[in-house]
PDB file of N, CA and C in Angstrom:
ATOM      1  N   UNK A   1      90.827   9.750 173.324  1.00  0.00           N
ATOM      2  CA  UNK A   1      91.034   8.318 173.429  1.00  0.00           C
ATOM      3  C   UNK A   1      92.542   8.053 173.427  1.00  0.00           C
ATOM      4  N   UNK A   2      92.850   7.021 174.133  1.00  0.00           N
ATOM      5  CA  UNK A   2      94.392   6.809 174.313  1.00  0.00           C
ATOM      6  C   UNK A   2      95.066   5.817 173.707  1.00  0.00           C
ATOM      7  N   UNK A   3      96.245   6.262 173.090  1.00  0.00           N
ATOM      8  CA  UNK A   3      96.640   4.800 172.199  1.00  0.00           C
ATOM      9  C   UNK A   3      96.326   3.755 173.206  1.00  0.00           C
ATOM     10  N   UNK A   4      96.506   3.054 173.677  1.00  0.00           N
ATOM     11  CA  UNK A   4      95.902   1.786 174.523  1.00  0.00           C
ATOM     12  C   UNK A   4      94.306   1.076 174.237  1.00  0.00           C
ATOM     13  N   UNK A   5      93.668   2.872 174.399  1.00  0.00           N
ATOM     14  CA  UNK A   5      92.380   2.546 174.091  1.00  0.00           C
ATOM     15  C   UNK A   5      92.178   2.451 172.663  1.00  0.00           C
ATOM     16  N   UNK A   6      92.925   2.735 171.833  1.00  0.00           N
ATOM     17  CA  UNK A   6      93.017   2.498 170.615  1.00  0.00           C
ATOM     18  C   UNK A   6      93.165   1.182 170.318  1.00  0.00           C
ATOM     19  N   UNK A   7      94.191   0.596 170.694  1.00  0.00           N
ATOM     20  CA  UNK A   7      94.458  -1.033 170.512  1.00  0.00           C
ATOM     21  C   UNK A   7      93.589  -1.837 171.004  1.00  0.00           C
ATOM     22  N   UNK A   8      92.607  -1.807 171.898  1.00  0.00           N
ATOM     23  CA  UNK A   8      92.117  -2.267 172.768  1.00  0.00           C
ATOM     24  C   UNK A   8      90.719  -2.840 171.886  1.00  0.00           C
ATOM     25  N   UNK A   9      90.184  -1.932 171.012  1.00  0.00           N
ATOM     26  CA  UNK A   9      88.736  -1.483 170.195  1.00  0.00           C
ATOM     27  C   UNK A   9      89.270  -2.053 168.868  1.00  0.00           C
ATOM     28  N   UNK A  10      90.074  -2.695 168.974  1.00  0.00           N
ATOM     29  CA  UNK A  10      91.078  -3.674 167.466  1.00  0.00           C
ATOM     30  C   UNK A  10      90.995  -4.739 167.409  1.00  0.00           C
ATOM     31  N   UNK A  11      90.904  -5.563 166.738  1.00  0.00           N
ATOM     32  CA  UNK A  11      90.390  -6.981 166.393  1.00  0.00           C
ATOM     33  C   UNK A  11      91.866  -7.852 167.077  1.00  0.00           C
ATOM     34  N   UNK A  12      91.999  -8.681 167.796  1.00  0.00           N
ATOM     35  CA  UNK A  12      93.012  -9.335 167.963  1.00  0.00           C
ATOM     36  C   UNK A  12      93.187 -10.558 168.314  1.00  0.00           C
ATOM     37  N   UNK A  13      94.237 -11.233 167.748  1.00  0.00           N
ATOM     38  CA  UNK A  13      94.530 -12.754 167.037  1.00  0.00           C
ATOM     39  C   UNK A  13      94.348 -13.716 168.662  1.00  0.00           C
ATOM     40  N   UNK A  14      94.070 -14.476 168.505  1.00  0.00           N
ATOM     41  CA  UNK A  14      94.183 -15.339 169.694  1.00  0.00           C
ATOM     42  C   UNK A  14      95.012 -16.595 169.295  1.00  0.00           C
ATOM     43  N   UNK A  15      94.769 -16.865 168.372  1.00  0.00           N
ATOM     44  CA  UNK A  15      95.592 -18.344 167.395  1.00  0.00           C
ATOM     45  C   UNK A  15      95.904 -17.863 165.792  1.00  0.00           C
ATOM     46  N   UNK A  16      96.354 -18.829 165.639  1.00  0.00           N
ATOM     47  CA  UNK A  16      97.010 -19.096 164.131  1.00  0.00           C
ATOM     48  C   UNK A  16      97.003 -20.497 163.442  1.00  0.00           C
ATOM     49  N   UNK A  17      96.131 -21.021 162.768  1.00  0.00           N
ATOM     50  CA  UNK A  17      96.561 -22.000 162.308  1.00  0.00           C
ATOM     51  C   UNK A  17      96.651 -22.322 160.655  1.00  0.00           C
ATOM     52  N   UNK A  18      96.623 -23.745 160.572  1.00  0.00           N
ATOM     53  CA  UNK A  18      96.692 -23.952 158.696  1.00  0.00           C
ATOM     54  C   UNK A  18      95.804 -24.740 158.360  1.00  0.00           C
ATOM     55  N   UNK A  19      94.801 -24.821 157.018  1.00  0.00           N
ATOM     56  CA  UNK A  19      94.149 -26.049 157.006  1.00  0.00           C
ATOM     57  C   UNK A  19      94.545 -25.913 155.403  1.00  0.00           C
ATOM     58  N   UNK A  20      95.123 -27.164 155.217  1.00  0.00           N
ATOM     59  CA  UNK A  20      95.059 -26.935 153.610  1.00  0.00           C
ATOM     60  C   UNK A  20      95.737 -25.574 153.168  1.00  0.00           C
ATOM     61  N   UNK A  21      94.872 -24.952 152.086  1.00  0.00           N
ATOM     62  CA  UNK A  21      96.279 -23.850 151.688  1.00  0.00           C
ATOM     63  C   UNK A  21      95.651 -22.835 152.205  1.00  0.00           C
ATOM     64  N   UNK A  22      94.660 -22.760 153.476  1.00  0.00           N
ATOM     65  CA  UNK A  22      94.341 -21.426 154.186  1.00  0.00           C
ATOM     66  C   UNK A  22      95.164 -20.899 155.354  1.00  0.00           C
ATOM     67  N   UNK A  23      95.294 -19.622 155.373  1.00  0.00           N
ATOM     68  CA  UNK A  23      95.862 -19.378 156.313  1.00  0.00           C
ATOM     69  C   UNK A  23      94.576 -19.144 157.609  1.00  0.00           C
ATOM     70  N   UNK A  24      93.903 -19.609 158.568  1.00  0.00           N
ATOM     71  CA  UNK A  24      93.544 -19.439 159.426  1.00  0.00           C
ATOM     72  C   UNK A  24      93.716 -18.878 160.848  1.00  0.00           C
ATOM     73  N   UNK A  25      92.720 -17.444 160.706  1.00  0.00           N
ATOM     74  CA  UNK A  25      93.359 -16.545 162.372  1.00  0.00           C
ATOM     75  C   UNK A  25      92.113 -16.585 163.010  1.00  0.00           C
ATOM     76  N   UNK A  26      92.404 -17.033 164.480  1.00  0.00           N
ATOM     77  CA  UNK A  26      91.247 -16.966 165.579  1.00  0.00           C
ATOM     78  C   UNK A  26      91.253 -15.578 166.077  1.00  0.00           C
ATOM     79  N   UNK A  27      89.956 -14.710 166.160  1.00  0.00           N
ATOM     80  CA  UNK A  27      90.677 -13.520 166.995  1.00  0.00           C
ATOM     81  C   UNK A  27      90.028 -13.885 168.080  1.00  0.00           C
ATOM     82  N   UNK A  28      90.275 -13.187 169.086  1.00  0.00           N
ATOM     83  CA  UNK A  28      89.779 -12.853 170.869  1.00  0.00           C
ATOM     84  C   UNK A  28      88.795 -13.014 171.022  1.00  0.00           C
ATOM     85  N   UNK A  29      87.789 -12.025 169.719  1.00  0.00           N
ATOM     86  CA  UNK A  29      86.228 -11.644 170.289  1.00  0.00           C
ATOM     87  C   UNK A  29      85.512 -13.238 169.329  1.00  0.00           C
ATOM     88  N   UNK A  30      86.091 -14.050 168.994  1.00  0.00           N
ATOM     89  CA  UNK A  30      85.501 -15.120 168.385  1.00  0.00           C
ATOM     90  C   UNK A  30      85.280 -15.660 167.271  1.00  0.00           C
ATOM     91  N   UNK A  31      85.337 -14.450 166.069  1.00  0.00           N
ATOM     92  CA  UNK A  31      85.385 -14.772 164.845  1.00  0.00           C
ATOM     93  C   UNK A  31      87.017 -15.543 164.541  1.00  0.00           C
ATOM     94  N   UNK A  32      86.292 -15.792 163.033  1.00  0.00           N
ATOM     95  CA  UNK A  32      87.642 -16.723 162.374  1.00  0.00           C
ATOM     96  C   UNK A  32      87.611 -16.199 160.931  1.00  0.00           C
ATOM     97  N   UNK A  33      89.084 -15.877 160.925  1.00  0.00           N
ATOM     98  CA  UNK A  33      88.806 -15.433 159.587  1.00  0.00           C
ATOM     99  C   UNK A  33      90.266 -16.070 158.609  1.00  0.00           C
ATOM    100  N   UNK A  34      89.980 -16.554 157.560  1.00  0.00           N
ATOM    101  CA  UNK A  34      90.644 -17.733 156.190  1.00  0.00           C
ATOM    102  C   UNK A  34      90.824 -17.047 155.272  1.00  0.00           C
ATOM    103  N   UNK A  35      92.121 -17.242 154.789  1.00  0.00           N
ATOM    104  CA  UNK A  35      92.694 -16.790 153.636  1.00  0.00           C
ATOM    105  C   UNK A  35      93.147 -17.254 153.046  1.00  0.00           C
ATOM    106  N   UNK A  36      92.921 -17.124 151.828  1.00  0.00           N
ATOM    107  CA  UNK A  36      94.062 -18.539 150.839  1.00  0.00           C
ATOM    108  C   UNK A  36      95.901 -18.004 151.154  1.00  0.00           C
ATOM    109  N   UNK A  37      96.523 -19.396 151.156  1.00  0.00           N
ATOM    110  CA  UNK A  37      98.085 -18.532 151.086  1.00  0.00           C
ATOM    111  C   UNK A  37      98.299 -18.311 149.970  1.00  0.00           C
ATOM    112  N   UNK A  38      97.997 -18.296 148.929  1.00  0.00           N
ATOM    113  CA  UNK A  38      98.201 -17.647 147.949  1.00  0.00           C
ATOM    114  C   UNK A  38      98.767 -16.345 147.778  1.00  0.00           C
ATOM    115  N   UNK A  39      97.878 -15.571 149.145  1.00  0.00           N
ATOM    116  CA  UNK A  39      97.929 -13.996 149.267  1.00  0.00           C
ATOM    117  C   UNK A  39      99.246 -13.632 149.586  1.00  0.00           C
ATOM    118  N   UNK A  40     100.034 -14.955 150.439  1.00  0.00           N
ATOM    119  CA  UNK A  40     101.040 -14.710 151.243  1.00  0.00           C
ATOM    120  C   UNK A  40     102.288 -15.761 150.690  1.00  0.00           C
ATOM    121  N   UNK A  41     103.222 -15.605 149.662  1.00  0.00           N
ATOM    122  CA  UNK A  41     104.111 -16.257 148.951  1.00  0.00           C
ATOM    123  C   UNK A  41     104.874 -16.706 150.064  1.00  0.00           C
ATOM    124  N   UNK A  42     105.202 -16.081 151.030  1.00  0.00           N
ATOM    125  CA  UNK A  42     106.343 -16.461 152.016  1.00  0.00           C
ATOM    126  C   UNK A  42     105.762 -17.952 152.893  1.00  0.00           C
ATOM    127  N   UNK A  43     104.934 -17.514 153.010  1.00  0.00           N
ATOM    128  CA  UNK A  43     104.073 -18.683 153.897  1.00  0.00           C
ATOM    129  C   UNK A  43     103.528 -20.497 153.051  1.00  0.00           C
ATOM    130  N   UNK A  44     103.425 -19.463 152.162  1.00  0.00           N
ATOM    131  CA  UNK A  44     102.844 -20.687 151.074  1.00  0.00           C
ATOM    132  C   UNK A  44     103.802 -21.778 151.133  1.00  0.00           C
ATOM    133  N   UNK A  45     105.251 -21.068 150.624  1.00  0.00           N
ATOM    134  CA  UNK A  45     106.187 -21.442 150.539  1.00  0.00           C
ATOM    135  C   UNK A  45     107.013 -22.373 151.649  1.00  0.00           C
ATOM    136  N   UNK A  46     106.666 -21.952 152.788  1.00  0.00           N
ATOM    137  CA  UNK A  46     107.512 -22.033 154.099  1.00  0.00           C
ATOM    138  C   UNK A  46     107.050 -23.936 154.658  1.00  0.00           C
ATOM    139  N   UNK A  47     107.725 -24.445 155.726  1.00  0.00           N
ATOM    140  CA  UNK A  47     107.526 -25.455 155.937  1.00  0.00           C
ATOM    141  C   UNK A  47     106.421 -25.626 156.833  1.00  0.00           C
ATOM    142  N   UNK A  48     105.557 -26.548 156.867  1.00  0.00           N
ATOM    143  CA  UNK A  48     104.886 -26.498 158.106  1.00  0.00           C
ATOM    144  C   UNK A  48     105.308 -25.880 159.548  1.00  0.00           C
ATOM    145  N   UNK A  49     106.974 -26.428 159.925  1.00  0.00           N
ATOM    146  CA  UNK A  49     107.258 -26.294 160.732  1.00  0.00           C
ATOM    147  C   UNK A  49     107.712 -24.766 161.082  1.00  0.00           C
ATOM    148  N   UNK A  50     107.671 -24.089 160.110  1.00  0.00           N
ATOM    149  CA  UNK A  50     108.425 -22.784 160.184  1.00  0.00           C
ATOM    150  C   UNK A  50     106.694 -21.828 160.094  1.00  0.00           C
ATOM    151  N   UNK A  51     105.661 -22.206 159.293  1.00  0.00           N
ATOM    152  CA  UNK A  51     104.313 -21.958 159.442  1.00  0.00           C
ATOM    153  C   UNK A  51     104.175 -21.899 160.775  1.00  0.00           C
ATOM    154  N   UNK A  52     104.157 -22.752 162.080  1.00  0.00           N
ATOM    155  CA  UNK A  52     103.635 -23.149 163.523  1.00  0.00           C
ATOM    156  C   UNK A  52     104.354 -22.414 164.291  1.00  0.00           C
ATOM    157  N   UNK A  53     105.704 -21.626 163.779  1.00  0.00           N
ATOM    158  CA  UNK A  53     106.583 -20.427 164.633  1.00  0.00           C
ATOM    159  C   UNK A  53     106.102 -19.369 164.293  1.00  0.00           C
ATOM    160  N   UNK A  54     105.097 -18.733 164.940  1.00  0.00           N
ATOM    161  CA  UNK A  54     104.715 -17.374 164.722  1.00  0.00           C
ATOM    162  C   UNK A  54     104.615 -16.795 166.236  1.00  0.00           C
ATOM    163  N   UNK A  55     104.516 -15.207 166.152  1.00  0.00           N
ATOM    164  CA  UNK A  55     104.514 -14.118 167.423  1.00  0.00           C
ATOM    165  C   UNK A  55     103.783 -13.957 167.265  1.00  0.00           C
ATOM    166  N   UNK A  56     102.599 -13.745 168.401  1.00  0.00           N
ATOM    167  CA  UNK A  56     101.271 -12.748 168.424  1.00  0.00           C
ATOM    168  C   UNK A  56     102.199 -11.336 168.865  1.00  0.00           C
ATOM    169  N   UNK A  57     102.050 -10.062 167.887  1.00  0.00           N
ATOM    170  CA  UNK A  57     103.176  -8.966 168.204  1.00  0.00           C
ATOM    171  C   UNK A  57     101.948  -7.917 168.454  1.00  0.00           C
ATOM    172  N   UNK A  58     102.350  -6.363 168.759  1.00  0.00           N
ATOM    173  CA  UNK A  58     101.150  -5.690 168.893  1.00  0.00           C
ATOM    174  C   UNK A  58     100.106  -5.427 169.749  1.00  0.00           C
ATOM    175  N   UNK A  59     100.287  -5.975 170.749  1.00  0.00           N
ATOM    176  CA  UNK A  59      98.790  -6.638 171.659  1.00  0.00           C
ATOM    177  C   UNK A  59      98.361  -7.050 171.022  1.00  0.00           C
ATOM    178  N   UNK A  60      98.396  -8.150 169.840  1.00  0.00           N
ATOM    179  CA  UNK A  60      97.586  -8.947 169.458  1.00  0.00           C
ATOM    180  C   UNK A  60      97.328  -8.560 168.074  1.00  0.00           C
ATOM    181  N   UNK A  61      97.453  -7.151 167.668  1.00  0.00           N
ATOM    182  CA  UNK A  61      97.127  -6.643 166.294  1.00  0.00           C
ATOM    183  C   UNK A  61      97.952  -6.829 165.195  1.00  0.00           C
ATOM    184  N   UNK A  62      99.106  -7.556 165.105  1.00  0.00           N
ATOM    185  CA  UNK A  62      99.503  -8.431 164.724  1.00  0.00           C
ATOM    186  C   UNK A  62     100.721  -9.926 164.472  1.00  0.00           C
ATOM    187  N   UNK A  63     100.449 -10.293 163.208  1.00  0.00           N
ATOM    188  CA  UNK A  63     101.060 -11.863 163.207  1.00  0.00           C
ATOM    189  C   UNK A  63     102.776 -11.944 162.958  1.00  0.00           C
ATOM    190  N   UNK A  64     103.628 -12.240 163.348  1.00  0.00           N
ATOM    191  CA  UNK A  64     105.193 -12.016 163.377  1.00  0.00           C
ATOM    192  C   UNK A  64     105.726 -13.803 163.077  1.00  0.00           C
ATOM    193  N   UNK A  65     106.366 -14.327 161.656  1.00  0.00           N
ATOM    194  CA  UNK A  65     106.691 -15.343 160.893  1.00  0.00           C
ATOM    195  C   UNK A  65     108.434 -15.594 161.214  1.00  0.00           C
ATOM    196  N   UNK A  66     108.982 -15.130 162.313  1.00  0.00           N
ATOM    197  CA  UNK A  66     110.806 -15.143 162.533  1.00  0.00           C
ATOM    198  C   UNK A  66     111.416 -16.096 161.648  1.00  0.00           C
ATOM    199  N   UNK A  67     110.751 -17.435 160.880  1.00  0.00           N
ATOM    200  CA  UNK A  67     111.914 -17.844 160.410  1.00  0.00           C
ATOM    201  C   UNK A  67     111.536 -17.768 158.462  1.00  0.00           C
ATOM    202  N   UNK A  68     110.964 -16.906 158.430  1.00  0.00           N
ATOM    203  CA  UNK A  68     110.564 -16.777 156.840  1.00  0.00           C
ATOM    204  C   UNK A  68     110.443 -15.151 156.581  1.00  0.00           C
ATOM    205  N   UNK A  69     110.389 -14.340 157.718  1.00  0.00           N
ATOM    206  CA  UNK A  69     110.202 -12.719 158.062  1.00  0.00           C
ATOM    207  C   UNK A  69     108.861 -12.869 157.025  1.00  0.00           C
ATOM    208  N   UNK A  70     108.284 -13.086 157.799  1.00  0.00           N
ATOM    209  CA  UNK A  70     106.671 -12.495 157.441  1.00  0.00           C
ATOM    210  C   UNK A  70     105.893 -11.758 158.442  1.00  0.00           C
ATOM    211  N   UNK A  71     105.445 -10.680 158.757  1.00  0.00           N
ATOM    212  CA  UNK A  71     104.539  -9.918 159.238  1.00  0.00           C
ATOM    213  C   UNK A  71     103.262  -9.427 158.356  1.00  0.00           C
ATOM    214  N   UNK A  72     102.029  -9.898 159.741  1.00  0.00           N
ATOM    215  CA  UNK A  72     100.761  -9.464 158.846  1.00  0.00           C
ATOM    216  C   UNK A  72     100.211  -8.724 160.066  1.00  0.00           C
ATOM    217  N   UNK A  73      99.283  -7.869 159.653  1.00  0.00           N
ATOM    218  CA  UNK A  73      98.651  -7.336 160.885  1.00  0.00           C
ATOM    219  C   UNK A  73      97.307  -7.747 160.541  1.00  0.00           C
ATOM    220  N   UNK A  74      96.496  -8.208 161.543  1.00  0.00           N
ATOM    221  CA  UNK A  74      94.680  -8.252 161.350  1.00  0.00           C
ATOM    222  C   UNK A  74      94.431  -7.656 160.639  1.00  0.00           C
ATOM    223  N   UNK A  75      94.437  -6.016 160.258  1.00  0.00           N
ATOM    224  CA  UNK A  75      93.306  -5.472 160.146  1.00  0.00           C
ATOM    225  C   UNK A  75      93.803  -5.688 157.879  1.00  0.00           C
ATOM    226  N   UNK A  76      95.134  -5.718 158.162  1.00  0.00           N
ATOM    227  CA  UNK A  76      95.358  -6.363 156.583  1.00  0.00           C
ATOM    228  C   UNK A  76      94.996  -7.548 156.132  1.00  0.00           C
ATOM    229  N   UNK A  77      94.917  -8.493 156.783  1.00  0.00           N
ATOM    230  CA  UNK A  77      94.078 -10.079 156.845  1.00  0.00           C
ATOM    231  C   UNK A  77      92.671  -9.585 156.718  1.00  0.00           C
ATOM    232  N   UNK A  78      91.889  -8.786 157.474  1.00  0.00           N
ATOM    233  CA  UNK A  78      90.735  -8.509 157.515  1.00  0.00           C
ATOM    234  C   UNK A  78      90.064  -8.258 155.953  1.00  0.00           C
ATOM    235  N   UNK A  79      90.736  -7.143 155.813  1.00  0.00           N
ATOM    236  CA  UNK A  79      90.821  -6.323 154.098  1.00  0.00           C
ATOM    237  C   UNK A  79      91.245  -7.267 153.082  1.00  0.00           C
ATOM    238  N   UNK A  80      91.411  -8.674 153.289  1.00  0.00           N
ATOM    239  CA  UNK A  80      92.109  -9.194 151.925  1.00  0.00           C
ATOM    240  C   UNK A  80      93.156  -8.664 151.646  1.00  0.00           C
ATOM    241  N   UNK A  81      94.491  -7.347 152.083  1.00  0.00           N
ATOM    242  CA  UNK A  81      95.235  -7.092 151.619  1.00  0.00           C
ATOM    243  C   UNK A  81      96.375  -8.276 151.537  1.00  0.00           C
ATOM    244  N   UNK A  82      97.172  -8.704 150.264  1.00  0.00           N
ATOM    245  CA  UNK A  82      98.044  -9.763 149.873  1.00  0.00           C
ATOM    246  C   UNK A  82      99.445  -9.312 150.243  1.00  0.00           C
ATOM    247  N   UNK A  83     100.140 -10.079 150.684  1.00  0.00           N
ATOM    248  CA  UNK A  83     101.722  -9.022 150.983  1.00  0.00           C
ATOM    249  C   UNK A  83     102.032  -8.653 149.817  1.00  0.00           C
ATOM    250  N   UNK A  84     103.098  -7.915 149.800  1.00  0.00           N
ATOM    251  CA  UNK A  84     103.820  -7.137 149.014  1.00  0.00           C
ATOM    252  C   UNK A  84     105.148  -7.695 148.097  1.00  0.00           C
ATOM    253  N   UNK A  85     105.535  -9.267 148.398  1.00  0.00           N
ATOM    254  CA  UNK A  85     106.305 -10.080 148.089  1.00  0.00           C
ATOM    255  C   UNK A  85     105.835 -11.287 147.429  1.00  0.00           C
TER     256      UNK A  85
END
């Protein structure tokens, strides 16, 4: 199997949004999956407006925050994993 085909068979983001203190990711194949920001201090923290500047990076596998440096990847959103900050 080829990295490509590797990325390909990976869950990936289509949107990003906020409701309240969730962080909300649309992926491709349709699901939605919510997280409290709690998990994510940088974000929690950050302004709406700096929240709505994000990169889909990865082919899609993951989320890129340029004006707060936050990076998440799906499959750590997936797992409940909380950043590290």
């Amino acid at each position: 199997m080829s990295i490509s085909e590797k990325v390909a068979n990976k869950p990936q983001v289509k949107k990003v949004y906020f409701i309240r203190n969730m962080l909300c990711v649309l992926l491709e194949d349709g699901r939605e999956i919510r997280v409290p920001l709690e998990y994510y201090p940088r974000l929690k923290n950050a302004t709406a407006k700096q929240r709505k500047n994000y990169q889909i990076i990865g082919n899609g596998t993951g989320i890129h925050w340029p004006d707060v440096d936050e990076d998440l990847s799906v499959e750590a959103i997936i797992e409940g994993q909380p950043s590290r900050f």
